[in-house]
PDB file of N, CA and C in Angstrom:
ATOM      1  N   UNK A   1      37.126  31.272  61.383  1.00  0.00           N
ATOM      2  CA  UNK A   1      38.177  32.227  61.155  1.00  0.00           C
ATOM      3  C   UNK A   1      37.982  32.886  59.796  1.00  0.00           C
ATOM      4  N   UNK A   2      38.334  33.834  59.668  1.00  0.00           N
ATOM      5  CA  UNK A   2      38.682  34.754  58.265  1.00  0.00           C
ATOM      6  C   UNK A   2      39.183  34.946  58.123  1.00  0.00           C
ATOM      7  N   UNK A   3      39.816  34.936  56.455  1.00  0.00           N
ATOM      8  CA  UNK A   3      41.421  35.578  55.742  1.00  0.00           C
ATOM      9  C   UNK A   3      41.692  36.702  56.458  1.00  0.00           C
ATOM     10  N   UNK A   4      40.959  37.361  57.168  1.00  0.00           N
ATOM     11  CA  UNK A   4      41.440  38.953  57.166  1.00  0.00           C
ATOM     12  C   UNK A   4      42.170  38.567  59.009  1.00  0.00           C
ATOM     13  N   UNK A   5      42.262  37.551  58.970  1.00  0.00           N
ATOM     14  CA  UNK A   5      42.771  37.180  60.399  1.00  0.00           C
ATOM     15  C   UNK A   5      44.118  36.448  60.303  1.00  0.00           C
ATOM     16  N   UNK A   6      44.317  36.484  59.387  1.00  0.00           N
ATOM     17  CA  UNK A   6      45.723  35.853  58.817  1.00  0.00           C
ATOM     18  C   UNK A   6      47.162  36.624  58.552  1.00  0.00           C
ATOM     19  N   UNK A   7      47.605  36.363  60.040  1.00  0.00           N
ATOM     20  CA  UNK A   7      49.117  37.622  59.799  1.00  0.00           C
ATOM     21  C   UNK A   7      50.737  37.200  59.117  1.00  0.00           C
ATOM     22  N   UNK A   8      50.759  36.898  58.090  1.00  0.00           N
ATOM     23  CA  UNK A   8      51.979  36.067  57.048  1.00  0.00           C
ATOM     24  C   UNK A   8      53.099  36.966  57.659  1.00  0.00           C
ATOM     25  N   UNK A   9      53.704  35.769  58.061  1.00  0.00           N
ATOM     26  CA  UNK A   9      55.209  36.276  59.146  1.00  0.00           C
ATOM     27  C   UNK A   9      56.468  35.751  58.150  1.00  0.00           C
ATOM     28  N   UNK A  10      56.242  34.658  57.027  1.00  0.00           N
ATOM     29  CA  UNK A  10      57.249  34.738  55.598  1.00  0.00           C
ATOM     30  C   UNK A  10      56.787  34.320  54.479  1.00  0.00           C
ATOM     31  N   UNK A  11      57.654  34.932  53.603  1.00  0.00           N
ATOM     32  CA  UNK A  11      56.883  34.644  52.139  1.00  0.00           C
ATOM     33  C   UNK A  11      57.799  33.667  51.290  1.00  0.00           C
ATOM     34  N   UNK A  12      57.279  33.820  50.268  1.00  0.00           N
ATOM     35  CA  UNK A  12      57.820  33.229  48.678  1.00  0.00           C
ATOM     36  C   UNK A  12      57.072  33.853  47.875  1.00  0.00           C
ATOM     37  N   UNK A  13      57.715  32.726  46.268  1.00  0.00           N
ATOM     38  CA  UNK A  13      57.078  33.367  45.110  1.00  0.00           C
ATOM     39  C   UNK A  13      55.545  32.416  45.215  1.00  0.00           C
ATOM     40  N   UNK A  14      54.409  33.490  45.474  1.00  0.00           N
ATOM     41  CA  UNK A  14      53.515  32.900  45.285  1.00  0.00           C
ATOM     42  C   UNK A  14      52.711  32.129  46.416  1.00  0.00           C
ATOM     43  N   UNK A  15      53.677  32.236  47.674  1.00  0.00           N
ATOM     44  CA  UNK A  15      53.502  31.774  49.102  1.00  0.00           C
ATOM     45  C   UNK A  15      53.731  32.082  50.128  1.00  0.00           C
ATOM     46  N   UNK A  16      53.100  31.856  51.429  1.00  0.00           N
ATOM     47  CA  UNK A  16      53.261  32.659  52.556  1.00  0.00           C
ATOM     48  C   UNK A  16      53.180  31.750  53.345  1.00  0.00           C
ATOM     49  N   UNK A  17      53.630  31.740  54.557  1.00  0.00           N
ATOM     50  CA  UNK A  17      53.097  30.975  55.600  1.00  0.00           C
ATOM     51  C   UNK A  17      53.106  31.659  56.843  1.00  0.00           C
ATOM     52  N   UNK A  18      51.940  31.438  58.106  1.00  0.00           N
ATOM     53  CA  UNK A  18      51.700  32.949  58.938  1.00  0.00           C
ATOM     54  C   UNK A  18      51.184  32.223  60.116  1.00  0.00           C
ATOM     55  N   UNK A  19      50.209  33.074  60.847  1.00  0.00           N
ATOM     56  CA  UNK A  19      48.999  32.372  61.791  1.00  0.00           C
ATOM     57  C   UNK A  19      47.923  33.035  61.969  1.00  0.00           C
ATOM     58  N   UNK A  20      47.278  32.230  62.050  1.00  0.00           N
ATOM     59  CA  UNK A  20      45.720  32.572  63.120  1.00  0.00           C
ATOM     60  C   UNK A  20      46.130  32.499  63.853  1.00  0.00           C
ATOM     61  N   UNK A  21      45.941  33.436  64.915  1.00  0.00           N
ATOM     62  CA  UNK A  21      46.053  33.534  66.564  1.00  0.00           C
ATOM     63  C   UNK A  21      47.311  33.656  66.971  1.00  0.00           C
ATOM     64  N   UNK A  22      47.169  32.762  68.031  1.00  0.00           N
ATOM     65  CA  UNK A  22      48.605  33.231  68.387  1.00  0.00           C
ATOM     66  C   UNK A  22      49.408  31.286  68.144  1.00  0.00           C
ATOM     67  N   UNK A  23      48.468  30.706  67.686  1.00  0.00           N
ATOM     68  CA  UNK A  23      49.400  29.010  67.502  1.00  0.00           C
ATOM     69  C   UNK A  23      48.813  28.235  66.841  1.00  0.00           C
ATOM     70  N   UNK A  24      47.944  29.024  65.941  1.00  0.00           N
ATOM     71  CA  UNK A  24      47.487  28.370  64.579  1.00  0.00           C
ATOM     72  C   UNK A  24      48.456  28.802  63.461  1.00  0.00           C
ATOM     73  N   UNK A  25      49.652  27.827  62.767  1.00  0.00           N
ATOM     74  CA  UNK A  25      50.185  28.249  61.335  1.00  0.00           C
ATOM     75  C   UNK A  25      48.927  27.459  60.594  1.00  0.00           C
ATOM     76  N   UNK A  26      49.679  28.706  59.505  1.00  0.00           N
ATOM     77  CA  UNK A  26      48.687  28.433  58.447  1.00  0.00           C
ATOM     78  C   UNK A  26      49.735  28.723  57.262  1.00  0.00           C
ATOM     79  N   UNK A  27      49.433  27.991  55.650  1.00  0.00           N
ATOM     80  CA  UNK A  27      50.584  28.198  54.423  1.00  0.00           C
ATOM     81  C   UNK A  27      49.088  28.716  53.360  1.00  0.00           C
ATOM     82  N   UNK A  28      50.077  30.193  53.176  1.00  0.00           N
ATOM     83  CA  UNK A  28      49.086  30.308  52.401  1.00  0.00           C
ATOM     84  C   UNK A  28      49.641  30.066  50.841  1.00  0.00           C
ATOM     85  N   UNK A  29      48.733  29.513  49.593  1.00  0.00           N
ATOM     86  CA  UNK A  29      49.128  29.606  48.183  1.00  0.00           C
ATOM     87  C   UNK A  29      48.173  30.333  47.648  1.00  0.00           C
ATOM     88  N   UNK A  30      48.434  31.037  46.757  1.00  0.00           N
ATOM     89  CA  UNK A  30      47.822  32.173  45.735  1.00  0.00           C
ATOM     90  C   UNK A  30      47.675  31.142  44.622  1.00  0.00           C
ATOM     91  N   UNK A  31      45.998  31.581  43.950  1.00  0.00           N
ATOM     92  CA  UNK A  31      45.889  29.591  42.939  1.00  0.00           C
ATOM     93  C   UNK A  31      44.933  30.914  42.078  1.00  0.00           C
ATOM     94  N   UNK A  32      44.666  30.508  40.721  1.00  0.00           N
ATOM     95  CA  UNK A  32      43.817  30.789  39.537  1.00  0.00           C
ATOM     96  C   UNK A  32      44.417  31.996  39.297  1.00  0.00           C
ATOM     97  N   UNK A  33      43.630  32.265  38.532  1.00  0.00           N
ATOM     98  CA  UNK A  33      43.984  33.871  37.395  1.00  0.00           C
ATOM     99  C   UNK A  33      44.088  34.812  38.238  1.00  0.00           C
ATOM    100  N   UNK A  34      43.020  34.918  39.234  1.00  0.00           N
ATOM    101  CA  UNK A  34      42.988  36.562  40.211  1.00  0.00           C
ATOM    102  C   UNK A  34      43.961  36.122  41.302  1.00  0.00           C
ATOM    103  N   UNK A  35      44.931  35.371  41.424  1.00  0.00           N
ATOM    104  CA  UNK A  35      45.776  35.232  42.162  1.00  0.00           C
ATOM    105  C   UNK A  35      44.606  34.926  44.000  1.00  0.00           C
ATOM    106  N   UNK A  36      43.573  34.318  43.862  1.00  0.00           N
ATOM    107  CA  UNK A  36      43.269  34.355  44.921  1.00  0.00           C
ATOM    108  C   UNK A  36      44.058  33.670  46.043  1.00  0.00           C
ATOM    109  N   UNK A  37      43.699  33.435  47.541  1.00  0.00           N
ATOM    110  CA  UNK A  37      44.463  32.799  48.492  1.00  0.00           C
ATOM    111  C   UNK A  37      43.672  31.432  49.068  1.00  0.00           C
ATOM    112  N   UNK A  38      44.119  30.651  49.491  1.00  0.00           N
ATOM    113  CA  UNK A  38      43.760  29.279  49.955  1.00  0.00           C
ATOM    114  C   UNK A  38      44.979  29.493  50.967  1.00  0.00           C
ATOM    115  N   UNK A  39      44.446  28.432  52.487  1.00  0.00           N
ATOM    116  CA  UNK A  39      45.190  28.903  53.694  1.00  0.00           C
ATOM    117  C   UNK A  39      44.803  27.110  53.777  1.00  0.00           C
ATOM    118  N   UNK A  40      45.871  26.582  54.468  1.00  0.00           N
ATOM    119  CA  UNK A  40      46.071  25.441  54.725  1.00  0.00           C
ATOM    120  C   UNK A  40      46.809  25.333  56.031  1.00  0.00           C
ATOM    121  N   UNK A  41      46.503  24.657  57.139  1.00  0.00           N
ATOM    122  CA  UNK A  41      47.136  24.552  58.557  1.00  0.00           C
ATOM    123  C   UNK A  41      48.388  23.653  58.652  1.00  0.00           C
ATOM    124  N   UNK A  42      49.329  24.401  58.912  1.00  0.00           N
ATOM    125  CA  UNK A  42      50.419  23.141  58.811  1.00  0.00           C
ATOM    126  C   UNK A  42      50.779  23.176  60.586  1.00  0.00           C
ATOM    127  N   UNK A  43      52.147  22.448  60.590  1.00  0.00           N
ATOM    128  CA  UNK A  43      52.693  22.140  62.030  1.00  0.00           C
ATOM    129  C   UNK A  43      53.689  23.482  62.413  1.00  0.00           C
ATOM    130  N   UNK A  44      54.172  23.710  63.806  1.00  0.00           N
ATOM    131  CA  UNK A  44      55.051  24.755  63.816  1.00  0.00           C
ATOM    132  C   UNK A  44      56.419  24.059  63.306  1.00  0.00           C
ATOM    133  N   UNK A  45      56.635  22.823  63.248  1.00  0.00           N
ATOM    134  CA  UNK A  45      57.624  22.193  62.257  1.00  0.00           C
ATOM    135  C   UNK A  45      57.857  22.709  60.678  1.00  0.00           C
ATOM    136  N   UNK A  46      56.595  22.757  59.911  1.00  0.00           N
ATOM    137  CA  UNK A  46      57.119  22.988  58.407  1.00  0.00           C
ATOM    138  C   UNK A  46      56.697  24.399  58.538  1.00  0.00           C
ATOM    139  N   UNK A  47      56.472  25.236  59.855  1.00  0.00           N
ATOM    140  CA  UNK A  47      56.335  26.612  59.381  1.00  0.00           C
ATOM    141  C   UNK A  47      58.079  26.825  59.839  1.00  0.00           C
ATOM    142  N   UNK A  48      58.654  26.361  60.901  1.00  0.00           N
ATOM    143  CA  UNK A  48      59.634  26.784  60.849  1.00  0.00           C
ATOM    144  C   UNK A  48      61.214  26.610  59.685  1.00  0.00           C
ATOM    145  N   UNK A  49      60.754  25.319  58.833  1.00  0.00           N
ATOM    146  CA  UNK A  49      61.609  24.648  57.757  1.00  0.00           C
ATOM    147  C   UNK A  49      60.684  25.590  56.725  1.00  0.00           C
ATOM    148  N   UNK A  50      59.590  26.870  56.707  1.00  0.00           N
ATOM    149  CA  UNK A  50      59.192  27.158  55.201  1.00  0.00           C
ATOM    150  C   UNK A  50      60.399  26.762  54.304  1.00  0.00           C
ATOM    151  N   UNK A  51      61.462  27.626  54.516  1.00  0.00           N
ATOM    152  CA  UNK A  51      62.543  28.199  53.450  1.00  0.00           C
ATOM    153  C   UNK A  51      62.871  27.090  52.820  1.00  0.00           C
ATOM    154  N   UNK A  52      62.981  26.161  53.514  1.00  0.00           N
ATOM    155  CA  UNK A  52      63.852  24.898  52.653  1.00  0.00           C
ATOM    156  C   UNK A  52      62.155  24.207  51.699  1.00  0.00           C
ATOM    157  N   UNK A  53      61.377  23.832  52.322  1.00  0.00           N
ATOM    158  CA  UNK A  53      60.431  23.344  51.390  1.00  0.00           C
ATOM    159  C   UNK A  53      59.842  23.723  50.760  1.00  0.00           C
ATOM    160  N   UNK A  54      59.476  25.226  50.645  1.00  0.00           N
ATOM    161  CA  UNK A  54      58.995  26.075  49.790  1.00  0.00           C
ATOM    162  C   UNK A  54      59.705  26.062  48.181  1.00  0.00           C
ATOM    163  N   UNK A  55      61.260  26.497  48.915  1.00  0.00           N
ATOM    164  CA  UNK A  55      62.045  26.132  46.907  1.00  0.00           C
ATOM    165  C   UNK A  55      62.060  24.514  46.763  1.00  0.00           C
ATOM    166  N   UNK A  56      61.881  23.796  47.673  1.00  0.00           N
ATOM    167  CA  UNK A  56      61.566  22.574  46.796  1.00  0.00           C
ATOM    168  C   UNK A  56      60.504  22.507  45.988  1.00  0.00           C
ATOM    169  N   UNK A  57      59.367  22.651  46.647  1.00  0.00           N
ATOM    170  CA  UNK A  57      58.075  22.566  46.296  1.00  0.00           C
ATOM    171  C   UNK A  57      57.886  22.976  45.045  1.00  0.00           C
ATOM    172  N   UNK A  58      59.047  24.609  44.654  1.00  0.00           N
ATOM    173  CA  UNK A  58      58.762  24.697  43.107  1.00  0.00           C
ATOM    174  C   UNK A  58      59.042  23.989  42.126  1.00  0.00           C
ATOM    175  N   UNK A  59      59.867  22.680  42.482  1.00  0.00           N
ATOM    176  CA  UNK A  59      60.353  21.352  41.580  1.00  0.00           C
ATOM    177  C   UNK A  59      59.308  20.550  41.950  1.00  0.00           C
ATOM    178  N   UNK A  60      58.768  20.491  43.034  1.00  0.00           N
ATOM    179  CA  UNK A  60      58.492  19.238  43.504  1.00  0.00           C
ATOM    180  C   UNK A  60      56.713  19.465  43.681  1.00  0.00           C
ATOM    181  N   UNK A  61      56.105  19.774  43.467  1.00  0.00           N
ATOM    182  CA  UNK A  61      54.856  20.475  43.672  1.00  0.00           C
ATOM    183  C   UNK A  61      54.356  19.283  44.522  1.00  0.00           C
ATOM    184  N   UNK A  62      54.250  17.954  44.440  1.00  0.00           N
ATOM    185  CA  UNK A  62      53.374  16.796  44.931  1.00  0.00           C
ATOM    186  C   UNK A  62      54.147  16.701  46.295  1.00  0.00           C
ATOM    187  N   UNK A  63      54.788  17.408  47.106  1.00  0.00           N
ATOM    188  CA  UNK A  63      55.749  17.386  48.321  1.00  0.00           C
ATOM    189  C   UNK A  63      55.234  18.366  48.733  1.00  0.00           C
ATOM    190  N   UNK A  64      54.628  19.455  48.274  1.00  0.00           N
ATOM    191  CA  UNK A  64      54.562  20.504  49.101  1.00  0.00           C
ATOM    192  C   UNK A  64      53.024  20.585  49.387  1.00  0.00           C
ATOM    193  N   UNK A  65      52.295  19.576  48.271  1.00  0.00           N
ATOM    194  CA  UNK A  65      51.106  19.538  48.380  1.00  0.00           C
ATOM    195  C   UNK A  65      50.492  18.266  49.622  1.00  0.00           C
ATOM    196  N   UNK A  66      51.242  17.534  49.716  1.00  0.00           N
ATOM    197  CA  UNK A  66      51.410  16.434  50.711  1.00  0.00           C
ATOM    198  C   UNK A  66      51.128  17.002  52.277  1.00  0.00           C
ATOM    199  N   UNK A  67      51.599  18.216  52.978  1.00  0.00           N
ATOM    200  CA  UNK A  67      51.625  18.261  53.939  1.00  0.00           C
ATOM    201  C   UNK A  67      50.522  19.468  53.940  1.00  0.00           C
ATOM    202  N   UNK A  68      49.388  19.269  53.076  1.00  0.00           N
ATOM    203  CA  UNK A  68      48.450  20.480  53.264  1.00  0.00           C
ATOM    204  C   UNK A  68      47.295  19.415  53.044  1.00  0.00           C
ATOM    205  N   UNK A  69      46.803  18.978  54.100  1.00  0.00           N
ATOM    206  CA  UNK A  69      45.760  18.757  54.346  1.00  0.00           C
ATOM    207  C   UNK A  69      44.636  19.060  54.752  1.00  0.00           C
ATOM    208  N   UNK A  70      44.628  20.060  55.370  1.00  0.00           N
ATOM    209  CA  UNK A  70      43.399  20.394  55.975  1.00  0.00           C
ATOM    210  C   UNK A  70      43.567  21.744  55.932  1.00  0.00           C
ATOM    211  N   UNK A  71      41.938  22.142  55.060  1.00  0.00           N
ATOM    212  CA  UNK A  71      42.021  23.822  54.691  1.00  0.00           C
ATOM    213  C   UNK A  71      41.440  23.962  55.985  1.00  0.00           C
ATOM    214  N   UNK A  72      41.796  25.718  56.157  1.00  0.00           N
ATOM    215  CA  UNK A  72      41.509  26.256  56.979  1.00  0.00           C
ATOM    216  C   UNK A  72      39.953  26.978  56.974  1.00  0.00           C
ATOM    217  N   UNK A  73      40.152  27.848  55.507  1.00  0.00           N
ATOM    218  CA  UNK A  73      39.351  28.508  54.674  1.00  0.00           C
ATOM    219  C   UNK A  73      39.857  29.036  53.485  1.00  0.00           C
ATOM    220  N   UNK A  74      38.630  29.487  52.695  1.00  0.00           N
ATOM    221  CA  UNK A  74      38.492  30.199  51.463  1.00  0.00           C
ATOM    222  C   UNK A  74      38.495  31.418  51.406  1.00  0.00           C
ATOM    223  N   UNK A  75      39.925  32.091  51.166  1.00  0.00           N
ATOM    224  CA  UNK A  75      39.250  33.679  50.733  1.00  0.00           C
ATOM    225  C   UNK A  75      38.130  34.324  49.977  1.00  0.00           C
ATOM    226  N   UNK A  76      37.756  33.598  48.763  1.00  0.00           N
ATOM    227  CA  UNK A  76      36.493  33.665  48.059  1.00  0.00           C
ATOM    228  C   UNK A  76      35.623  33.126  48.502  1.00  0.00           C
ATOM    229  N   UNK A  77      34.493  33.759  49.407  1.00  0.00           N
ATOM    230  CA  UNK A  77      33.161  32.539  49.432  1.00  0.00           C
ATOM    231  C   UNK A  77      32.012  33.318  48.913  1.00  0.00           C
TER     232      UNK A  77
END
């Protein structure tokens, strides 16, 4: 898959969460100086709770990082 296949259906500060296809979610975070993107596959569970764990996550960073296990891909390669 490629970033450019990634359609972000909600955001935050600094975050998105969207899909590949039609039932791949994916969370995206914007990381380093050029604001690049990193895409991480989550469940249709924490895509549908974004709102609530997303403003946690800005307290809680090790919670939001917990349920991103498995990258998808790299916008930079």
């Amino acid at each position: 898959m490629k970033y450019t296949d990634y359609i972000c259906l909600k955001t935050g500060r600094y975050q998105s969460v969207g899909k590949f296809g039609d039932n791949i979610y994916a969370y995206e975070i914007l990381t380093g100086v050029t604001d690049s993107p990193e895409y991480y596959q989550i469940s249709m569970a924490e895509f549908d709770s974004f709102e609530t764990w997303s403003q946690e996550s800005i307290s809680d960073l090790k919670k939001c990082m917990k349920s991103l296990t498995a990258p998808l891909s790299a916008a930079a390669t």
